[in-house]
N, C-alpha and C. Protein backbone atom coordinates (compact mmCIF):
# COMPACT_ATOMS: atom_id res chain seq x y z
N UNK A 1 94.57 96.41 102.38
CA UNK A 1 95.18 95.66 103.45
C UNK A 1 95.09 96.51 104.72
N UNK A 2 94.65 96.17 105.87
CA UNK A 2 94.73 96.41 106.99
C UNK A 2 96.17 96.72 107.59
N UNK A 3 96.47 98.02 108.26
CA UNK A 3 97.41 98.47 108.69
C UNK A 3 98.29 97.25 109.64
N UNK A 4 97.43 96.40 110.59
CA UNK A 4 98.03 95.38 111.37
C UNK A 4 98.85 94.60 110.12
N UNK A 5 98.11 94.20 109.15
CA UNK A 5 98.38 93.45 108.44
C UNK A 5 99.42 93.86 107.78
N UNK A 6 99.25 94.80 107.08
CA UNK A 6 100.58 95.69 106.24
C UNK A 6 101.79 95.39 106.81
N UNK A 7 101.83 95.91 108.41
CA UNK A 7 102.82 95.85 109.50
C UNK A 7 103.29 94.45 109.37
N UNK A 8 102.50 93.46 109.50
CA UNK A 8 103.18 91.90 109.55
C UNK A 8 103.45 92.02 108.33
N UNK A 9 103.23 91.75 107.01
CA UNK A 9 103.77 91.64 105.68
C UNK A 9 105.39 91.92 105.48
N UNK A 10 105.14 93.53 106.00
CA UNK A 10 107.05 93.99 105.80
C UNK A 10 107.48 93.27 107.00
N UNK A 11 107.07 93.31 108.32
CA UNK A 11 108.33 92.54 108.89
C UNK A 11 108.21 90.98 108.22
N UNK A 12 107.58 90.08 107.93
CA UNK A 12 107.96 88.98 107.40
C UNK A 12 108.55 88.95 106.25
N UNK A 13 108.79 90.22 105.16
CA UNK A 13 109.66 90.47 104.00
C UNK A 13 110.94 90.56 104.73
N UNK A 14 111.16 91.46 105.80
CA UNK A 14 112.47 91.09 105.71
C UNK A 14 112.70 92.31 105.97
N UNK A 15 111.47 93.59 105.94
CA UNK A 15 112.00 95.19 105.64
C UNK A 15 112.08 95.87 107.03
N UNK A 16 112.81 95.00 107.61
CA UNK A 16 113.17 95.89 109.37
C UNK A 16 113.41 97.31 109.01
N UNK A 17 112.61 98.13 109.53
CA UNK A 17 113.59 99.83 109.60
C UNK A 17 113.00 100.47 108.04
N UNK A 18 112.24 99.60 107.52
CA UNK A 18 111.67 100.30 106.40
C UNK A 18 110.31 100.62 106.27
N UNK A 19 110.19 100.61 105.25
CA UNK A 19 108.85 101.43 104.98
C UNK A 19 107.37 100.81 105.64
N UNK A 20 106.86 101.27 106.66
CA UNK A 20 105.99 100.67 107.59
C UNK A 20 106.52 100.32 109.11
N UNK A 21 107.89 99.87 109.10
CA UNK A 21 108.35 99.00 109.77
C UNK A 21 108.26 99.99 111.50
N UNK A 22 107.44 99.31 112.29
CA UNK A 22 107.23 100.18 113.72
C UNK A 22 108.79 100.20 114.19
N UNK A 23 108.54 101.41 114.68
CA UNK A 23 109.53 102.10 115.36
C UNK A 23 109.25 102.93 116.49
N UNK A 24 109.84 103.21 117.38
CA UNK A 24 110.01 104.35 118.16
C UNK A 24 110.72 105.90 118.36
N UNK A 25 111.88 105.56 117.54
CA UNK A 25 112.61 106.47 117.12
C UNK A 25 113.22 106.68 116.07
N UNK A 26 113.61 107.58 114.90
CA UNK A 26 114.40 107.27 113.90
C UNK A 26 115.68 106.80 113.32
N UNK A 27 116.34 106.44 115.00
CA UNK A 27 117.39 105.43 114.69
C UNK A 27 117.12 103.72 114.43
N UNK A 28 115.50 103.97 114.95
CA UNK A 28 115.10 102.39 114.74
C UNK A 28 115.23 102.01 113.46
N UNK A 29 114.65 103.58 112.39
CA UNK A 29 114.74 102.84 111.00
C UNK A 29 115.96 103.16 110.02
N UNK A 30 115.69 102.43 108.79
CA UNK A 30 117.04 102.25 107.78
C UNK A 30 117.48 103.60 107.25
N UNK A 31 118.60 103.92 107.03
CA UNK A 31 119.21 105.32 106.67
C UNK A 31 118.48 105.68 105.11
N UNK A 32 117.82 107.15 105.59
CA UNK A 32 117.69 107.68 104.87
C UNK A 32 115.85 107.42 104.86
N UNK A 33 115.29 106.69 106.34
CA UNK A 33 114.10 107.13 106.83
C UNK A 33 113.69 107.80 108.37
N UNK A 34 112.49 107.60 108.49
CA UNK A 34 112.49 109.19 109.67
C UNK A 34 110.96 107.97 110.44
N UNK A 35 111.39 108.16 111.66
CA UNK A 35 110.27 107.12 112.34
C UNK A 35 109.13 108.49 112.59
N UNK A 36 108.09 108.32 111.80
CA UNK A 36 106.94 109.12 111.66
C UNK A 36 105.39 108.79 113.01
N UNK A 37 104.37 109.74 113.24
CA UNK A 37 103.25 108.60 113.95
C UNK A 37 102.47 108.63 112.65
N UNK A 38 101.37 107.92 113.02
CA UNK A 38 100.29 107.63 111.93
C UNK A 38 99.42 106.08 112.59
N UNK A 39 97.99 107.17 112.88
CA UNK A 39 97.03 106.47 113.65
C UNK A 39 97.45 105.60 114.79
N UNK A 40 97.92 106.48 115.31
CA UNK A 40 98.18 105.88 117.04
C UNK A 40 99.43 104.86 117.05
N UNK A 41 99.86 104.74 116.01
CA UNK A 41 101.69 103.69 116.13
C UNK A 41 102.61 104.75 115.53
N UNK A 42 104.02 104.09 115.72
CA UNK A 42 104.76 104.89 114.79
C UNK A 42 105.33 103.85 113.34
N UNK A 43 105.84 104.70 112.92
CA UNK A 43 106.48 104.10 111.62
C UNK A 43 107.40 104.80 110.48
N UNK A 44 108.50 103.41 110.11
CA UNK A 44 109.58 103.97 109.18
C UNK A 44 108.81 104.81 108.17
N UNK A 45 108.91 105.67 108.03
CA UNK A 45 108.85 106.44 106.40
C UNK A 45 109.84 107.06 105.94
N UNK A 46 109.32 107.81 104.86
CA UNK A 46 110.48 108.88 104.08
C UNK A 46 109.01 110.41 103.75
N UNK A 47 110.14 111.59 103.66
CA UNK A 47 109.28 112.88 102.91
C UNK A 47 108.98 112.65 101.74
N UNK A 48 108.13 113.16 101.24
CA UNK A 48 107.85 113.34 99.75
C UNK A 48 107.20 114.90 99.14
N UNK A 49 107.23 114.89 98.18
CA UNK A 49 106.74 116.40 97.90
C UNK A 49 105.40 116.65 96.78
N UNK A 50 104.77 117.03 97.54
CA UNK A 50 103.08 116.82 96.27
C UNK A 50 103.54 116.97 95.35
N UNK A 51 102.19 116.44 94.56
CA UNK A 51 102.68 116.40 93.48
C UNK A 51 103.62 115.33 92.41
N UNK A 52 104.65 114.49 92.81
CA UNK A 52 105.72 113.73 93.01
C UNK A 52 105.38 112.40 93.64
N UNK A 53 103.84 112.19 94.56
CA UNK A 53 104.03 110.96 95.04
C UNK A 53 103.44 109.85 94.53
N UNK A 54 103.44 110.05 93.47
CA UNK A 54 103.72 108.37 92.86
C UNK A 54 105.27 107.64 92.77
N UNK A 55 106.22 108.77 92.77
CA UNK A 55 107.54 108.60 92.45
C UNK A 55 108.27 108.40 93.75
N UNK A 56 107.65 109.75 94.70
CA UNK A 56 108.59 109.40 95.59
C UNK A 56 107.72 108.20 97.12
N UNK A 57 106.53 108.04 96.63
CA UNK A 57 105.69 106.81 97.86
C UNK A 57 105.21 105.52 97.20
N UNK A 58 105.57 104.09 98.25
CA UNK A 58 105.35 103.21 97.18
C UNK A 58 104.09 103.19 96.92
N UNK A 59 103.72 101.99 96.23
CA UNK A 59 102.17 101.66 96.00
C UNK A 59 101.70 101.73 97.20
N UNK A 60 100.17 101.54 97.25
CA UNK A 60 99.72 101.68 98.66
C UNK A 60 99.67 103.04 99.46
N UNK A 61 100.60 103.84 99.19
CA UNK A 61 100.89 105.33 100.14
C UNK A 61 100.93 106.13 99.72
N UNK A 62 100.28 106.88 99.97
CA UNK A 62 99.94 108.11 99.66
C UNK A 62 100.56 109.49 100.56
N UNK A 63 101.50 110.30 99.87
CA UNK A 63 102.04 111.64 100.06
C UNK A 63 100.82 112.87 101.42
N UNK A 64 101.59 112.66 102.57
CA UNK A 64 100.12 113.52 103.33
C UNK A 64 100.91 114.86 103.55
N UNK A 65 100.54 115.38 102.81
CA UNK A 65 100.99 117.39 103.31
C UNK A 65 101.37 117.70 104.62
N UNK A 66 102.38 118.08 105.08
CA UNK A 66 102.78 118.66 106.46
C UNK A 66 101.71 120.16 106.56
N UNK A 67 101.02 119.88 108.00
CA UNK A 67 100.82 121.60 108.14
C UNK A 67 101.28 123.00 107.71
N UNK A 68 102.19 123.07 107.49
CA UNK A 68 103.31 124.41 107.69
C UNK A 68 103.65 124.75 106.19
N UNK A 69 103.60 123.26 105.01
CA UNK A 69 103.84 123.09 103.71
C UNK A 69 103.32 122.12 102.80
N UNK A 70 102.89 122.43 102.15
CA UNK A 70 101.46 121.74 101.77
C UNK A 70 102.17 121.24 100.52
N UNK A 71 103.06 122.13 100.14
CA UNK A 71 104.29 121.32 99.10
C UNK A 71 105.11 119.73 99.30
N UNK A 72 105.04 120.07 100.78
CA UNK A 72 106.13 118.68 101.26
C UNK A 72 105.22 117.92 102.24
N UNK A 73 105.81 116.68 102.12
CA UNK A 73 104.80 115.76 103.40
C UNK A 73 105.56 114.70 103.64
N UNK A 74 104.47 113.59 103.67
CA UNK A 74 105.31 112.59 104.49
C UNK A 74 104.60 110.92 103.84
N UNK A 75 105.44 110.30 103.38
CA UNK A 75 104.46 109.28 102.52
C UNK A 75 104.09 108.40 103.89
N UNK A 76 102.74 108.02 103.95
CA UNK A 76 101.72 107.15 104.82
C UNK A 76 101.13 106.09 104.05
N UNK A 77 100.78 105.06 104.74
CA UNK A 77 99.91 103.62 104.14
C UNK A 77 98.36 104.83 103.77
N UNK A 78 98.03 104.37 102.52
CA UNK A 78 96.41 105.31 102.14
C UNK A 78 95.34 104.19 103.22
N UNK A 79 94.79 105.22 103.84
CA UNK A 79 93.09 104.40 104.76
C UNK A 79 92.42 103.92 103.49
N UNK A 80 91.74 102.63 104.43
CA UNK A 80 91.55 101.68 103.71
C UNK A 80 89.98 102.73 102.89
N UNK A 81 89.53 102.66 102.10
CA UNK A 81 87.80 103.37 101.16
C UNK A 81 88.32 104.22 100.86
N UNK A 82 90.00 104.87 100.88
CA UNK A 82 90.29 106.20 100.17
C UNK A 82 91.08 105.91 98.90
């Protein structure tokens, strides 16, 4: 699914402030996510920790390593051929 697309899906679910859901800041999204960028928009996510992200990212997203800790990251929509 195309990121535009993804984006319309959750807001027509209903998932304001969640996972995908554009934001600008992290009060935009639901407690206990962090308004992240990713490819030129922003968006609700949550951390996750390699290793762990099947558990802690939904389907679709894939766990991306922070610079600094390659242990911890940040769950993202996976690009589309990966």
């Amino acid at each position: 699914m195309t990121r535009p697309l993804l984006v319309a899906a959750l807001l027509l679910s209903g998932a304001t402030g969640e996972w995908g859901a554009p934001c600008r800041a992290t009060k935009d999204c639901a407690k206990g996510f962090s308004c992240e960028p990713h490819e030129g928009q922003r968006l609700c996510t949550k951390s996750c920790r390699q290793g762990h992200a099947k558990a802690d990212c939904p389907g679709g997203w894939v766990c991306q390593p922070w610079p600094y800790d390659a242990r911890e990251g940040t769950c993202l929509p996976r690009r589309e051929g990966r």
